[in-house]
N, C-alpha and C. Protein backbone atom coordinates (compact mmCIF):
# COMPACT_ATOMS: atom_id res chain seq x y z
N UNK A 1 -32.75 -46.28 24.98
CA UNK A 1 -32.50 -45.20 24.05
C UNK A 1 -31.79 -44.04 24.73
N UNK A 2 -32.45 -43.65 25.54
CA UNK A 2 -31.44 -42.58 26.70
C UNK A 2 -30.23 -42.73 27.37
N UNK A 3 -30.05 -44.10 27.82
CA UNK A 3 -28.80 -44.20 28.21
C UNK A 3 -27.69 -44.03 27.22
N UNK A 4 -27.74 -43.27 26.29
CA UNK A 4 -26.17 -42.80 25.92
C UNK A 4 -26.41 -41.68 25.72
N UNK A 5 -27.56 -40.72 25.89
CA UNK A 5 -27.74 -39.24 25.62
C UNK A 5 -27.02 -38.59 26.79
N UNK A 6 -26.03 -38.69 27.94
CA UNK A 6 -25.31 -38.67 28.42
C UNK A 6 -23.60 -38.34 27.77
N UNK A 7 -23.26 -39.19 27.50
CA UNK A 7 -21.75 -38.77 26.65
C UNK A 7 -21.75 -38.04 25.13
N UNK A 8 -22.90 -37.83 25.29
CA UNK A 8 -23.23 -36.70 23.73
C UNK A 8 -23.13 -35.63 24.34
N UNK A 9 -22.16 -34.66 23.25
CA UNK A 9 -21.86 -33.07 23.56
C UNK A 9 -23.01 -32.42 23.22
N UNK A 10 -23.44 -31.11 24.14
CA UNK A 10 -24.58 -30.55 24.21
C UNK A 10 -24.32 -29.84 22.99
N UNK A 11 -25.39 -29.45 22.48
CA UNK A 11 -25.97 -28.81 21.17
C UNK A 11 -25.39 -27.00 21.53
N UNK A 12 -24.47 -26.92 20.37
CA UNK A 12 -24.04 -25.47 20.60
C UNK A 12 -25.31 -24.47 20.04
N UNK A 13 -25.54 -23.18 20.83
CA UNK A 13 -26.25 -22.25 20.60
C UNK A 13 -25.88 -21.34 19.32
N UNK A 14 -26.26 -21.32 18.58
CA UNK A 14 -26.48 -20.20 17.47
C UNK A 14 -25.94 -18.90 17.93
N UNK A 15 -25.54 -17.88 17.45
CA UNK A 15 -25.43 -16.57 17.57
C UNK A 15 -26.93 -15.93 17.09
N UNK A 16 -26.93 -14.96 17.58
CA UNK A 16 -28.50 -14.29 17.32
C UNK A 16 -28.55 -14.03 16.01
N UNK A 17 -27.15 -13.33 15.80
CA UNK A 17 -27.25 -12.84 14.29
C UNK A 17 -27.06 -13.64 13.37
N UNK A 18 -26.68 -14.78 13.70
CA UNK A 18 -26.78 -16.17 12.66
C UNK A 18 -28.22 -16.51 12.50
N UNK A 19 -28.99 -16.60 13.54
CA UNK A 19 -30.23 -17.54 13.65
C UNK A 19 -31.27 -16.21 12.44
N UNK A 20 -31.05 -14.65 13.23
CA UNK A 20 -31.42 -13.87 12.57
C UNK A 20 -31.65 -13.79 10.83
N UNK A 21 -30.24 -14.20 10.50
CA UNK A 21 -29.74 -14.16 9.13
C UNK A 21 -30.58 -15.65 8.39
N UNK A 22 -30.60 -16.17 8.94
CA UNK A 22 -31.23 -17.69 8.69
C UNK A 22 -32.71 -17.42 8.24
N UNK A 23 -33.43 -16.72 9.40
CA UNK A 23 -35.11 -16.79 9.38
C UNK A 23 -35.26 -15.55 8.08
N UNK A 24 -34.57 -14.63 8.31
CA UNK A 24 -34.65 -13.95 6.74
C UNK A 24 -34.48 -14.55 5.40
N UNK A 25 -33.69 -15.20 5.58
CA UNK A 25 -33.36 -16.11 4.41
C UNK A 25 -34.85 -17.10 4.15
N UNK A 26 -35.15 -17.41 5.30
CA UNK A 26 -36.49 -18.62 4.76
C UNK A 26 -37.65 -18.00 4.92
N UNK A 27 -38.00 -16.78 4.81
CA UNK A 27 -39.12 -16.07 4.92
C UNK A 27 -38.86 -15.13 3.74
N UNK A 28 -37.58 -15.12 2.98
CA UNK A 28 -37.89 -14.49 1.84
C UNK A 28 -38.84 -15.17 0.59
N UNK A 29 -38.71 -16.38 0.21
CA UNK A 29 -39.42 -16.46 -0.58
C UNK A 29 -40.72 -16.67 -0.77
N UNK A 30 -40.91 -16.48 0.13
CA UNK A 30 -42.84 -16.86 0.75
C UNK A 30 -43.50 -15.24 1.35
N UNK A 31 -42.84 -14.22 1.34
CA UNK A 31 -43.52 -12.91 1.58
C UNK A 31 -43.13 -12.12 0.79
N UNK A 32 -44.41 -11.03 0.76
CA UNK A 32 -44.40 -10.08 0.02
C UNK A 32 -42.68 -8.95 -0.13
N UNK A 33 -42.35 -8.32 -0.63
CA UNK A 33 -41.68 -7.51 -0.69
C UNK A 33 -42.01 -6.16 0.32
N UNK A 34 -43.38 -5.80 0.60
CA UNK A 34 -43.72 -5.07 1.92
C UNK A 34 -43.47 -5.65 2.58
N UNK A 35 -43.96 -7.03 3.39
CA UNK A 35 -44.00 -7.85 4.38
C UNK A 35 -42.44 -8.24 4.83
N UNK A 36 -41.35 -8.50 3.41
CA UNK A 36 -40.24 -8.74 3.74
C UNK A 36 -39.41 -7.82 4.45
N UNK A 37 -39.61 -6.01 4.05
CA UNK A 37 -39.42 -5.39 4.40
C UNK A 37 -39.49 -5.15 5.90
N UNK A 38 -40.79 -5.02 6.22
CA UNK A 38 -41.04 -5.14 7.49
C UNK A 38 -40.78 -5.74 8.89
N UNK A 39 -40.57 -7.06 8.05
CA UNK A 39 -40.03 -8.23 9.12
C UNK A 39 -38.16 -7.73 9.08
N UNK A 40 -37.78 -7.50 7.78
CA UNK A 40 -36.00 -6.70 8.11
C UNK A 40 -36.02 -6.05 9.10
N UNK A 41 -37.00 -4.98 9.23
CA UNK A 41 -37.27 -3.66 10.32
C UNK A 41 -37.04 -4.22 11.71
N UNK A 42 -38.21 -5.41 11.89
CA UNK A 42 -38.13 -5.67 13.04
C UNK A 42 -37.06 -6.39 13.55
N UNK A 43 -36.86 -7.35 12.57
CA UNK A 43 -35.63 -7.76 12.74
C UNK A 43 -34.43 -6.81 13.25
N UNK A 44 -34.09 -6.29 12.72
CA UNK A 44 -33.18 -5.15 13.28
C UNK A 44 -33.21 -4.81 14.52
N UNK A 45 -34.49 -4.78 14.60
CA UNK A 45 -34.91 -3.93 15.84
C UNK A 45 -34.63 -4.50 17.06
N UNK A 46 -35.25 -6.03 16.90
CA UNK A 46 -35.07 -7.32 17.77
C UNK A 46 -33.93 -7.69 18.15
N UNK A 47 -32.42 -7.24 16.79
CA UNK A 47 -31.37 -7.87 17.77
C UNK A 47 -30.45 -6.34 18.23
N UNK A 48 -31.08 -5.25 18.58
CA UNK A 48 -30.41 -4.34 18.93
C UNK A 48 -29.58 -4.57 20.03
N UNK A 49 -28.49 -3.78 20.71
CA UNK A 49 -27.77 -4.20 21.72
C UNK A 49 -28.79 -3.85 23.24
N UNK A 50 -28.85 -4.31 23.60
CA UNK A 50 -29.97 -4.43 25.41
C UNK A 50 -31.06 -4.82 24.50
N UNK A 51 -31.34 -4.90 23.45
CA UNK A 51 -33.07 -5.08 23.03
C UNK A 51 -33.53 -6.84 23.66
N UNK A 52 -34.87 -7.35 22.91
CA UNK A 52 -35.30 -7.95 23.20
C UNK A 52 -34.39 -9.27 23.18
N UNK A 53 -33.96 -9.32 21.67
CA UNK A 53 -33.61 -10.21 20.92
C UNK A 53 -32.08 -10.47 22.20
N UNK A 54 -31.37 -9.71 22.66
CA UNK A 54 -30.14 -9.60 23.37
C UNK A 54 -30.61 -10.17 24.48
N UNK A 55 -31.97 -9.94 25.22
CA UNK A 55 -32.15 -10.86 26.74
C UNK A 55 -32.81 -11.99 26.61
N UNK A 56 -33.20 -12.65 25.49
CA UNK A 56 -33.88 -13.44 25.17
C UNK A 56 -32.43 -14.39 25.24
N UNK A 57 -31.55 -13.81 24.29
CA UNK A 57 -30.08 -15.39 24.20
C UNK A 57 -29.58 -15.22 25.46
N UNK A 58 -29.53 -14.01 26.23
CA UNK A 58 -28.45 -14.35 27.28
C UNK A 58 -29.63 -15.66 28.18
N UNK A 59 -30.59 -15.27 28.10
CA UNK A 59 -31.51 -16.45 28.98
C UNK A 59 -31.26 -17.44 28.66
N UNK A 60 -31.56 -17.63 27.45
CA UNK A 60 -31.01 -18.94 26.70
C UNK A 60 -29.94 -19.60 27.20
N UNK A 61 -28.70 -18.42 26.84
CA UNK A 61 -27.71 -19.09 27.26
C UNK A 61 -27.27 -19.40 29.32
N UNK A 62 -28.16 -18.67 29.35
CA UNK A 62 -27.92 -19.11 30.83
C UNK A 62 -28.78 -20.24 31.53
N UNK A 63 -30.07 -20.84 30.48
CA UNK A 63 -30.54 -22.16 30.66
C UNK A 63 -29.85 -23.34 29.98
N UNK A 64 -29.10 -23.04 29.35
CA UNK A 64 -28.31 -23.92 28.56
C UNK A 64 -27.50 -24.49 29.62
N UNK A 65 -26.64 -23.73 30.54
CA UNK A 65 -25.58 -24.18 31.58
C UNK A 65 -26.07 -24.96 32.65
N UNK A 66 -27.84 -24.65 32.51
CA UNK A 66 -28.39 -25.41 33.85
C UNK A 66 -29.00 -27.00 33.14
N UNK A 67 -29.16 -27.11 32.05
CA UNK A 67 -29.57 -28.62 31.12
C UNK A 67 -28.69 -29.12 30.49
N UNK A 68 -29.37 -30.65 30.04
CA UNK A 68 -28.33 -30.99 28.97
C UNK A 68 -28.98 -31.01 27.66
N UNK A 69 -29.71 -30.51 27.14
CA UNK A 69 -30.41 -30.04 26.58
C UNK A 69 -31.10 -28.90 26.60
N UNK A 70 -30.85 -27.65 26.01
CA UNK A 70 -31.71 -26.48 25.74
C UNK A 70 -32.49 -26.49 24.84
N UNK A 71 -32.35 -27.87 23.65
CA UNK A 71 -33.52 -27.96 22.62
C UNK A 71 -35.12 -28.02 23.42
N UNK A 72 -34.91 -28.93 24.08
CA UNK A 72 -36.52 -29.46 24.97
C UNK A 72 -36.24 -28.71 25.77
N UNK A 73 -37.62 -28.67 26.59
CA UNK A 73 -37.97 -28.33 28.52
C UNK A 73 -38.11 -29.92 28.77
């Protein structure tokens, strides 16, 4: 089964603000209108420029260059 996971192109990384835009989208219809609110907030907050959300992908992306896979450990 593994021997061809080799000549498969590695899985491109998301943009933050894509992945961002995504989890809002699937957490709207299952929370409150406070709760939705809230999670916008943080959201925001999370992909500020130096914030969390910003050293979290560059890691990402800088474990990505060391695997062939960044989905698994």
């Amino acid at each position: 089964m593994y021997n061809v996971q080799k000549p498969l192109p590695k899985l491109p990384i998301p943009e933050l603000a894509e992945t961002m835009s995504k989890y809002l989208l699937c957490i709207r219809p299952i929370v409150s209108g406070d709760q939705y609110e809230r999670t916008r907030q943080l959201v925001e907050e999370f992909q500020q420029p130096g914030g969390t959300g910003e050293l979290l992908q560059k890691s990402l992306l800088e474990y990505a260059e060391t695997t062939d896979n960044w989905v698994s450990l």
